[in-house]
N, C-alpha and C. Protein backbone atom coordinates (compact mmCIF):
# COMPACT_ATOMS: atom_id res chain seq x y z
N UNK A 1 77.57 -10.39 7.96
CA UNK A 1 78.54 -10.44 6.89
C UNK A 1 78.50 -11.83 6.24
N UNK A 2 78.36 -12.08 5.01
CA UNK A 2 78.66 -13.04 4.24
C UNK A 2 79.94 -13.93 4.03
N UNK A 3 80.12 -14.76 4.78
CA UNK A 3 81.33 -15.73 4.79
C UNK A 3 81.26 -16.20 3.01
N UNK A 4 79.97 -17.21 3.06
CA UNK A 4 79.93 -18.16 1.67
C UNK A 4 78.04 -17.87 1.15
N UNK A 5 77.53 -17.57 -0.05
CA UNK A 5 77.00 -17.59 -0.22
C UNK A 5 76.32 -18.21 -1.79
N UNK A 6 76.26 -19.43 -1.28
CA UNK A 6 76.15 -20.29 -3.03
C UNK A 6 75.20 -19.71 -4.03
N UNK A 7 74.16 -18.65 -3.84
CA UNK A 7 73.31 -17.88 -4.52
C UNK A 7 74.17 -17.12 -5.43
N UNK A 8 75.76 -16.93 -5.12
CA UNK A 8 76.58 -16.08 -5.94
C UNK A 8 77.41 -16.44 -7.18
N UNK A 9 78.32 -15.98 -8.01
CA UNK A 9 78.77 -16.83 -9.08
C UNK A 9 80.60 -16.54 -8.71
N UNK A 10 80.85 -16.15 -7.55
CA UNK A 10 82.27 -16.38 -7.38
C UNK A 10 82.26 -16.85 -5.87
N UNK A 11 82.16 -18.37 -5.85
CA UNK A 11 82.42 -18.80 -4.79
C UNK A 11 84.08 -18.71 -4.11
N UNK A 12 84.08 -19.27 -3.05
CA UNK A 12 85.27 -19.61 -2.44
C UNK A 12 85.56 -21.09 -2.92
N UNK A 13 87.18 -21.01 -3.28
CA UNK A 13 87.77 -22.19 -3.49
C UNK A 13 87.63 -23.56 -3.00
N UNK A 14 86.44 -24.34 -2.61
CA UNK A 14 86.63 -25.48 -1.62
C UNK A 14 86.93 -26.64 -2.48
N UNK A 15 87.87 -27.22 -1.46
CA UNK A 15 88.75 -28.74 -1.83
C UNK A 15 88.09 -29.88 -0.61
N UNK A 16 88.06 -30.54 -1.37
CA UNK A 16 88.11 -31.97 -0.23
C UNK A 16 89.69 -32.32 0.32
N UNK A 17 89.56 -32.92 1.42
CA UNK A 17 90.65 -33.27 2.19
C UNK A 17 89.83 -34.50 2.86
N UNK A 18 90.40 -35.58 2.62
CA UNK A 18 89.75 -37.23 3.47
C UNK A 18 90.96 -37.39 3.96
N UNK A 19 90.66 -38.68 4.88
CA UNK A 19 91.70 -39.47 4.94
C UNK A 19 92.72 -40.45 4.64
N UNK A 20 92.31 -40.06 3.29
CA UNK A 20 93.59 -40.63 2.73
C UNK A 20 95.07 -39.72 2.89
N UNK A 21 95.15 -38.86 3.39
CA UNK A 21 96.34 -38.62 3.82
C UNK A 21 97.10 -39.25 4.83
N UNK A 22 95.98 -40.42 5.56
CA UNK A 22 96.96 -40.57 6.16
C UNK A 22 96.48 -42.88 5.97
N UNK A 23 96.08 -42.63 4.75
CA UNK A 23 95.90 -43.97 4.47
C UNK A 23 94.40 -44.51 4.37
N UNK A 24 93.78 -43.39 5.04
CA UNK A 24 92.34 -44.12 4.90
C UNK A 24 91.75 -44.52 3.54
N UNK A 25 90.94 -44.94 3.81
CA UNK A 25 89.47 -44.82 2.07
C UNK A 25 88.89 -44.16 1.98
N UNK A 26 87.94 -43.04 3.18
CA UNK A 26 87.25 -42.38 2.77
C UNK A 26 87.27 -41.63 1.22
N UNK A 27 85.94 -41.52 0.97
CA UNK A 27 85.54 -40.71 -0.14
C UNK A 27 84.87 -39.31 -0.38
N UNK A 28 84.86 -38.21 -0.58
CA UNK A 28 84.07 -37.34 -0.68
C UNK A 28 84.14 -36.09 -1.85
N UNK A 29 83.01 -35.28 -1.84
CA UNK A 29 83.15 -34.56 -3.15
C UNK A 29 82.40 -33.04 -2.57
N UNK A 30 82.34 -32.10 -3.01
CA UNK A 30 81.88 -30.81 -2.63
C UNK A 30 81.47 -30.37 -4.48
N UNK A 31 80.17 -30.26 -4.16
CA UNK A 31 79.74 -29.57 -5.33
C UNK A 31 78.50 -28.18 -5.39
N UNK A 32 78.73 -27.62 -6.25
CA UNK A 32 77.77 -26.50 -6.51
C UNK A 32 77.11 -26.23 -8.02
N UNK A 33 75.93 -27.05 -7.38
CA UNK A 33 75.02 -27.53 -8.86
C UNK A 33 74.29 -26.07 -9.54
N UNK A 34 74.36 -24.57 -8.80
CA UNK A 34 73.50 -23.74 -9.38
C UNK A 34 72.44 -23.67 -9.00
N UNK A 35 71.89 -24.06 -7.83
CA UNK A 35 70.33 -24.00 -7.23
C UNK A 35 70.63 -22.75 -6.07
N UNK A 36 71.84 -22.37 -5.51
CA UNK A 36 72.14 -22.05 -4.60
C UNK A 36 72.52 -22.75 -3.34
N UNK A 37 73.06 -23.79 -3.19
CA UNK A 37 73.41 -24.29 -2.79
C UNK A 37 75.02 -25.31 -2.84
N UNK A 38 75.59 -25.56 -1.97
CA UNK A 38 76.27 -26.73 -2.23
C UNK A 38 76.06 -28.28 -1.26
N UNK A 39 76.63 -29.33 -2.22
CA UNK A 39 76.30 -30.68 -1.67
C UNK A 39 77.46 -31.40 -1.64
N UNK A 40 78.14 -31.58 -0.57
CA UNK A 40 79.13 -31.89 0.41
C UNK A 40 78.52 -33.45 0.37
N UNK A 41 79.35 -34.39 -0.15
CA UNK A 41 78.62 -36.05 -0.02
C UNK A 41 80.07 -37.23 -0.08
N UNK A 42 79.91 -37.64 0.19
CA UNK A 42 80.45 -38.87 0.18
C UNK A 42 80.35 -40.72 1.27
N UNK A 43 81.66 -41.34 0.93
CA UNK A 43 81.34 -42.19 1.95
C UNK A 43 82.52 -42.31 3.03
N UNK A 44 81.82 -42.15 4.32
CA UNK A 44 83.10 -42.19 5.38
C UNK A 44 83.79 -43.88 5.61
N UNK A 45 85.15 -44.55 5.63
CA UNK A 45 85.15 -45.77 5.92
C UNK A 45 86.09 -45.91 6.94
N UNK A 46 85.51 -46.58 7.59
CA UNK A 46 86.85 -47.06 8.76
C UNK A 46 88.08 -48.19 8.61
N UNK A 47 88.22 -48.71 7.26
CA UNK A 47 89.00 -49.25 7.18
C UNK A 47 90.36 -48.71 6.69
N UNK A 48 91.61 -49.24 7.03
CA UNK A 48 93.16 -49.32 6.68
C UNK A 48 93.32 -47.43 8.03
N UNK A 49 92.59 -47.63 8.61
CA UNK A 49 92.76 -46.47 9.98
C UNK A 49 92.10 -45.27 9.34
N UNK A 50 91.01 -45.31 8.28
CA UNK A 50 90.62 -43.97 8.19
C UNK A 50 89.31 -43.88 9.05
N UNK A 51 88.35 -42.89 8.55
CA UNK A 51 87.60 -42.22 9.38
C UNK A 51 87.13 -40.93 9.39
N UNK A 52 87.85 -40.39 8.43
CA UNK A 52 86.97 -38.99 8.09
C UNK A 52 86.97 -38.66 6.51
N UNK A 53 86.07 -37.21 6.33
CA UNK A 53 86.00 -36.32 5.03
C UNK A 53 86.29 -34.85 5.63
N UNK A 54 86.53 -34.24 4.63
CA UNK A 54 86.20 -32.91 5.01
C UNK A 54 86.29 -32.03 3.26
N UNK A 55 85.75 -30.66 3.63
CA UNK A 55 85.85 -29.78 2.51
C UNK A 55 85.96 -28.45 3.68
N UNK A 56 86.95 -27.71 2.73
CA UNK A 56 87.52 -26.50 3.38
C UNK A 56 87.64 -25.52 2.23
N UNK A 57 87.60 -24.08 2.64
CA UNK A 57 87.41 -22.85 1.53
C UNK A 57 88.57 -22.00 2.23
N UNK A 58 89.33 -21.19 1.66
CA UNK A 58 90.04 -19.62 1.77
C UNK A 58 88.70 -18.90 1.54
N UNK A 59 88.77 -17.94 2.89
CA UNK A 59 87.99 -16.74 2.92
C UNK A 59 88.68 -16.00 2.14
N UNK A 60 88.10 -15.19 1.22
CA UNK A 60 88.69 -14.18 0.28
C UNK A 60 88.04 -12.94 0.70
N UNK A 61 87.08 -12.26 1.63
CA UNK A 61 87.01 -11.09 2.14
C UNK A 61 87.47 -11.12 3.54
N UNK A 62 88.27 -9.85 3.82
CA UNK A 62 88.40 -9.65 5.19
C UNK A 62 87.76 -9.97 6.20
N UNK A 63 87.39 -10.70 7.05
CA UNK A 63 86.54 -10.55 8.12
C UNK A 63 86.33 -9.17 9.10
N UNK A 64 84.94 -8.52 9.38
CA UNK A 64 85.61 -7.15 10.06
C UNK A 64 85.69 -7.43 11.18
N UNK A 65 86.32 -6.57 12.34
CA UNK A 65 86.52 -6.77 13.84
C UNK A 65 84.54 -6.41 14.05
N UNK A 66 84.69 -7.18 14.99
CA UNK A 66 83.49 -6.78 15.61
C UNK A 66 82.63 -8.50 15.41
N UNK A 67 82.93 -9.24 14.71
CA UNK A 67 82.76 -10.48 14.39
C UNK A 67 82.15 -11.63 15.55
N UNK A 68 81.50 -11.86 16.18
CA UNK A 68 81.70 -13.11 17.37
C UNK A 68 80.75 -13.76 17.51
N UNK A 69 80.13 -14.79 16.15
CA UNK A 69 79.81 -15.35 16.03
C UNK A 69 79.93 -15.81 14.55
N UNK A 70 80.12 -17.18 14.31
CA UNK A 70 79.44 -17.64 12.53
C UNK A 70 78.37 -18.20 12.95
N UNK A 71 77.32 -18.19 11.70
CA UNK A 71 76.43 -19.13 11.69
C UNK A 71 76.20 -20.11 10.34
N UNK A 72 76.09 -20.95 9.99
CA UNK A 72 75.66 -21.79 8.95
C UNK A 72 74.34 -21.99 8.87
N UNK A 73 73.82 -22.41 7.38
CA UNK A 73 72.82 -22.75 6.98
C UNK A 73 72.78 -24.21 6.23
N UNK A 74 72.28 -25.34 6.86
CA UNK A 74 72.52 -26.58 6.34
C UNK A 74 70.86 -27.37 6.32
N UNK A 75 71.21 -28.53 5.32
CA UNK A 75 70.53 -29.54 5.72
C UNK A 75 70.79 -30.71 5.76
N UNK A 76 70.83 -31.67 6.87
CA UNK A 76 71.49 -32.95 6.73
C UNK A 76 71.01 -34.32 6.51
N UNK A 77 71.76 -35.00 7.30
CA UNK A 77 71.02 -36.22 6.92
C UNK A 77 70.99 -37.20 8.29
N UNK A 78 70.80 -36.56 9.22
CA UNK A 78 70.58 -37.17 10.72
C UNK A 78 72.37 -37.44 11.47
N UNK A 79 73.41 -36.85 10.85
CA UNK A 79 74.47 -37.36 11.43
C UNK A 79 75.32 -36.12 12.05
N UNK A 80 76.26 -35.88 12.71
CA UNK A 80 76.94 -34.90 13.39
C UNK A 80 78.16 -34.85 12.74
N UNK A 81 78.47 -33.09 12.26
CA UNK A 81 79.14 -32.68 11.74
C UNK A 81 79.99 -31.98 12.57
N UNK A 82 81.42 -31.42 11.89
CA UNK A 82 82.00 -30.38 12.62
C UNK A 82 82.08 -29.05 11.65
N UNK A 83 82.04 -27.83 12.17
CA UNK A 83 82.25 -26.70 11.55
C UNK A 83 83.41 -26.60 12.34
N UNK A 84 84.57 -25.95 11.42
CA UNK A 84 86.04 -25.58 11.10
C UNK A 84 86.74 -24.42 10.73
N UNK A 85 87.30 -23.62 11.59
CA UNK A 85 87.93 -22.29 11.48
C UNK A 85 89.22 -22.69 11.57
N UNK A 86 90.04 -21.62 10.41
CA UNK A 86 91.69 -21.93 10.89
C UNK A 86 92.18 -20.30 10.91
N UNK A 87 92.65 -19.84 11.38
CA UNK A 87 93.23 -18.61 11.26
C UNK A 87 94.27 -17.74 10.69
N UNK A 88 94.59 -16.79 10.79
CA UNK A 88 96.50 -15.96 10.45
C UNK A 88 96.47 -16.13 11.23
N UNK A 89 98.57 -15.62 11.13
CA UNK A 89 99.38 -16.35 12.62
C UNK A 89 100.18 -17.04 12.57
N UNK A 90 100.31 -17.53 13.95
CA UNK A 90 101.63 -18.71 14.90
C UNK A 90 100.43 -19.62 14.74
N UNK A 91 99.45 -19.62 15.30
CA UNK A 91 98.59 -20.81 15.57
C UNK A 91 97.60 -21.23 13.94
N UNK A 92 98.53 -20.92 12.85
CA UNK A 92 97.60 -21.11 11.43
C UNK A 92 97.31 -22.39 11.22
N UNK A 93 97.91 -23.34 11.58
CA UNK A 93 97.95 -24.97 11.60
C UNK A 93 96.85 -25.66 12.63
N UNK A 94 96.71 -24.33 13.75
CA UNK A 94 95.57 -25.05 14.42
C UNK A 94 94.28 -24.90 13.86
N UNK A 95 93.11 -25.97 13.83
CA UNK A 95 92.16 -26.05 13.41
C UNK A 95 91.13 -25.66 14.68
N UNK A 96 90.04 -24.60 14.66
CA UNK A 96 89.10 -24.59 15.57
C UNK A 96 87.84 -25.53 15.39
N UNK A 97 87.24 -26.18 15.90
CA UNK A 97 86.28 -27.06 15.89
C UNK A 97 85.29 -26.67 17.04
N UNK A 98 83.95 -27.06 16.14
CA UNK A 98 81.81 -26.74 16.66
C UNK A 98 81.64 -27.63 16.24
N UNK A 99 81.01 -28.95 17.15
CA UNK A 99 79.99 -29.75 16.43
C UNK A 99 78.56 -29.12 16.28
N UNK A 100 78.04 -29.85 15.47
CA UNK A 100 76.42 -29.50 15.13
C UNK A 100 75.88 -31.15 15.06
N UNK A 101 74.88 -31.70 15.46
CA UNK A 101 73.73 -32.33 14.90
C UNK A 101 73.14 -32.03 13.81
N UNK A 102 72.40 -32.83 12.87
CA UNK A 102 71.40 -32.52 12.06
C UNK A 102 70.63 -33.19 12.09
N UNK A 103 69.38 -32.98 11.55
CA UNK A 103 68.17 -33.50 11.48
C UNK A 103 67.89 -34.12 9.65
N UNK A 104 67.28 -35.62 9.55
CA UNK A 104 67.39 -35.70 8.14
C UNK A 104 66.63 -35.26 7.41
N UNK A 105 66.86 -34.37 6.17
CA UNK A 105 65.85 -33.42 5.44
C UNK A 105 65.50 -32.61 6.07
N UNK A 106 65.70 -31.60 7.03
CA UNK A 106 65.00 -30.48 7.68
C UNK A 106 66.52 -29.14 7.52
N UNK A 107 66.25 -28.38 7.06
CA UNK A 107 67.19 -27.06 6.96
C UNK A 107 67.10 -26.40 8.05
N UNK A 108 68.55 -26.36 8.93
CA UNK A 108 68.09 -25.77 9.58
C UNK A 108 69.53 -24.38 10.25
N UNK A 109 69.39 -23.67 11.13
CA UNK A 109 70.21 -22.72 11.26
C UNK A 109 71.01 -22.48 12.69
N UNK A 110 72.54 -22.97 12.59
CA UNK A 110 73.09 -23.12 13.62
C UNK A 110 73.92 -22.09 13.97
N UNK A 111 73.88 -21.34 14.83
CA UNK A 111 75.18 -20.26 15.20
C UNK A 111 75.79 -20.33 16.36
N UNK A 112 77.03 -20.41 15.98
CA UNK A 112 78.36 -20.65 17.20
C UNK A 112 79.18 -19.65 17.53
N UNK A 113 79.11 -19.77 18.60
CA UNK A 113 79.92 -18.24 19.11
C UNK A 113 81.14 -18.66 19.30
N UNK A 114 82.43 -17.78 18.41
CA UNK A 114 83.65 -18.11 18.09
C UNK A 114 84.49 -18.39 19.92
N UNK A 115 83.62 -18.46 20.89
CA UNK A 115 84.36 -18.71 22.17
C UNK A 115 83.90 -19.91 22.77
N UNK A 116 83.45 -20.57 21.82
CA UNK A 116 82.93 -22.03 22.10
C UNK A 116 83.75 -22.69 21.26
N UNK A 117 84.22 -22.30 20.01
CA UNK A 117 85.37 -23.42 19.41
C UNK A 117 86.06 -23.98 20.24
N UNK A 118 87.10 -25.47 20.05
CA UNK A 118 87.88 -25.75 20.84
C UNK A 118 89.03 -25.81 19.44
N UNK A 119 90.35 -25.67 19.99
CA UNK A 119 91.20 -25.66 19.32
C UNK A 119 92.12 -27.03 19.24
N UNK A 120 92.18 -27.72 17.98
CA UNK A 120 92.74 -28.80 17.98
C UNK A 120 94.17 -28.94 16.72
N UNK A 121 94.35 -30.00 16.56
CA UNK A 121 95.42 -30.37 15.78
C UNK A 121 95.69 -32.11 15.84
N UNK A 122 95.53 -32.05 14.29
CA UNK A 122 94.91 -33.52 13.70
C UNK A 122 94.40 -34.53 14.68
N UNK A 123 93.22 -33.76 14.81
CA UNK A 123 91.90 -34.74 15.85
C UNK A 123 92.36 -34.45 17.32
N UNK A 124 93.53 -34.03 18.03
CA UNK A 124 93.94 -33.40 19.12
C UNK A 124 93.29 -32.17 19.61
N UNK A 125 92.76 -32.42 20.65
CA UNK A 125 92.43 -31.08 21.74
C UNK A 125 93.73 -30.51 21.93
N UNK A 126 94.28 -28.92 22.30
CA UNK A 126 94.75 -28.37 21.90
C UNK A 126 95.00 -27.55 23.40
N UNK A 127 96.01 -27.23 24.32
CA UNK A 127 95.25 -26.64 25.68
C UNK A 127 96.57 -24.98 25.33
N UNK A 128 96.35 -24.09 26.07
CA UNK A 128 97.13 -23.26 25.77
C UNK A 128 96.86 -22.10 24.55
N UNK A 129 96.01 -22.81 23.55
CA UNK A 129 95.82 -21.62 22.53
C UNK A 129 94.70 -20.73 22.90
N UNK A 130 94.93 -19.58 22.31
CA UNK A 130 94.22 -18.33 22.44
C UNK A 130 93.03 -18.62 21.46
N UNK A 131 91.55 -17.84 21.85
CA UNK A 131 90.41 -18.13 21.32
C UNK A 131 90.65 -17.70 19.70
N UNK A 132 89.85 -17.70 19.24
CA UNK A 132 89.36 -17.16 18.06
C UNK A 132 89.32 -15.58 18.02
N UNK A 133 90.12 -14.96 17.44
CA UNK A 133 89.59 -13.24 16.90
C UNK A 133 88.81 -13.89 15.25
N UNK A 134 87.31 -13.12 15.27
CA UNK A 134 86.97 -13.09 13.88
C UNK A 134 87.38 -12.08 13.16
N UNK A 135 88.36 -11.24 12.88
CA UNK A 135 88.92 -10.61 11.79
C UNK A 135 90.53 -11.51 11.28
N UNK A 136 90.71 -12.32 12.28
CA UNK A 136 91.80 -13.15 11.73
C UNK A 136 91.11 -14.30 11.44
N UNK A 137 89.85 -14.78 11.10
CA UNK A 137 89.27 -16.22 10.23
C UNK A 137 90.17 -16.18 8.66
N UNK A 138 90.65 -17.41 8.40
CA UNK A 138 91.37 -17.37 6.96
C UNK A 138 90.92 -18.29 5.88
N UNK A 139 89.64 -19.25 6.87
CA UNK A 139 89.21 -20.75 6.30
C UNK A 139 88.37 -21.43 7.05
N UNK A 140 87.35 -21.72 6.30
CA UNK A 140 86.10 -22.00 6.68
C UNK A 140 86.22 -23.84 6.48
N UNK A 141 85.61 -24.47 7.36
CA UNK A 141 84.83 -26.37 6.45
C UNK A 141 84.00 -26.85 7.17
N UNK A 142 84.31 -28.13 7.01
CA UNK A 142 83.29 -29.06 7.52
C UNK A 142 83.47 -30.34 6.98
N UNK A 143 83.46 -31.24 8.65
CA UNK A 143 84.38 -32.45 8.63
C UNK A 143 82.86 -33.43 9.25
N UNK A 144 83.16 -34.84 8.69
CA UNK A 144 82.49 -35.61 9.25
C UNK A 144 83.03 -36.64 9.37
N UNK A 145 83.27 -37.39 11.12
CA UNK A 145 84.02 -38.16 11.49
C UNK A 145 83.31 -39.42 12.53
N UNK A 146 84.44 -39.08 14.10
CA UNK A 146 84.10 -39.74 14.95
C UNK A 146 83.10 -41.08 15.02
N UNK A 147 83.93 -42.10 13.74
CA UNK A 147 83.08 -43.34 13.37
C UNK A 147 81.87 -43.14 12.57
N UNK A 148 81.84 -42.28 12.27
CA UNK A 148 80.11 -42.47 11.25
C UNK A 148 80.12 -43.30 9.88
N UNK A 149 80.35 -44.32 9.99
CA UNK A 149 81.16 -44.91 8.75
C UNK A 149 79.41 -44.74 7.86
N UNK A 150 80.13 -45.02 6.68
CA UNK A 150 78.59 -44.91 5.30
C UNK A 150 78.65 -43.30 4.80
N UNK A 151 77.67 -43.74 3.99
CA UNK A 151 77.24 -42.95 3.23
C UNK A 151 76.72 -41.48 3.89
N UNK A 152 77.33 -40.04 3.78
CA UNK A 152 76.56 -39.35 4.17
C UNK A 152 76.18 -37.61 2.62
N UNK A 153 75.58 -36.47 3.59
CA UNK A 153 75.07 -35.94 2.71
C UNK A 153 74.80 -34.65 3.18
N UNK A 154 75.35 -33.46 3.45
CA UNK A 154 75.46 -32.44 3.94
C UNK A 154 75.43 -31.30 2.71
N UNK A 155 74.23 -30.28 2.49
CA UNK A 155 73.94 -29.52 1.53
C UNK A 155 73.84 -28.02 2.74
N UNK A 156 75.34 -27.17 2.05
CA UNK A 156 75.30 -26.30 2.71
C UNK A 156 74.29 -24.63 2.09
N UNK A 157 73.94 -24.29 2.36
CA UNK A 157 73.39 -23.00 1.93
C UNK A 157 73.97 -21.37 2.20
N UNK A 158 74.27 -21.65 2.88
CA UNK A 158 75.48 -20.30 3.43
C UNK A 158 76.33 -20.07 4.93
N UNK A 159 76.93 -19.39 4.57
CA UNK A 159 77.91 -19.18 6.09
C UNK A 159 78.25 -17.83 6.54
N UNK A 160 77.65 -17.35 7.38
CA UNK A 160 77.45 -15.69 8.01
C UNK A 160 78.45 -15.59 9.20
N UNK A 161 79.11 -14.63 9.23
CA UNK A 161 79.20 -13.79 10.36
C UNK A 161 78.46 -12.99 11.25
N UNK A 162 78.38 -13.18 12.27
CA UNK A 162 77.68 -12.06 13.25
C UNK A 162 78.15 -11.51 14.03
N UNK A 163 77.68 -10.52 14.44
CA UNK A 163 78.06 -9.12 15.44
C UNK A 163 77.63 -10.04 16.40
């Protein structure tokens, strides 16, 4: 099933969210130039307590039951990302989190099985919450943190569901 597919002409809504919410500098931008793709870029900074970027989408199709796995299609730029599920619900505020590695300039294809997320809340591990159902996914992203200060560059290509 097709989460995000930039080959299409009605994407999902994605916004940046940095840390300047909570004072940082970071910078970042999410764009979709028409090649099929999008390019997720900016600069991460650790100064005045920040430290991250992110860009996040509303899923606008149902997810079906039967779901238990996403996979992404990226290419990076040698630094470690997180992929980001939030759900319906009591627990809608919690954020699920997958790191990935990347390799610089090489595309490549990562799939996470929704029982490997860990469930957090603003950068908090999370103990007590219930896994992931993929027919309740509501929001897809992708955050880049944990000190990587500079310049980075994450060009996504799509985001699948799997049986």
């Amino acid at each position: 099933m097709i989460i995000e597919d930039f080959n299409k002409e009605n994407h999902l809504g994605w916004i940046v969210v940095n840390d300047g919410v909570m004072g940082g500098l970071s910078r970042s931008r999410i764009e979709i130039p028409g090649d099929g793709t999008a390019r997720f870029s900016g600069k991460v900074s650790l100064e005045n307590n920040g430290g991250f970027a992110s860009t996040r989408a509303e899923v606008r199709e149902p997810i079906p039951p039967g779901i238990w796995k996403v996979a992404v299609r990226v290419q990076g730029d040698g630094k470690r990302y997180s992929f980001r599920i939030r759900t319906s619900g009591p627990y809608s505020r919690v954020s699920y989190k997958t790191e990935f590695d990347t390799r610089k300039g090489e595309w490549e294809t990562h799939e996470f099985p929704l029982s490997d997320f860990i469930p957090t809340f603003r950068g908090r591990t999370l103990e007590g919450i219930p896994p992931i159902e993929g027919a309740r996914i509501q929001e897809v992203g992708f955050l880049i943190a944990d000190k990587q200060e500079g310049a980075f560059v994450l060009l996504i290509d799509w985001i699948r569901g799997l049986p």
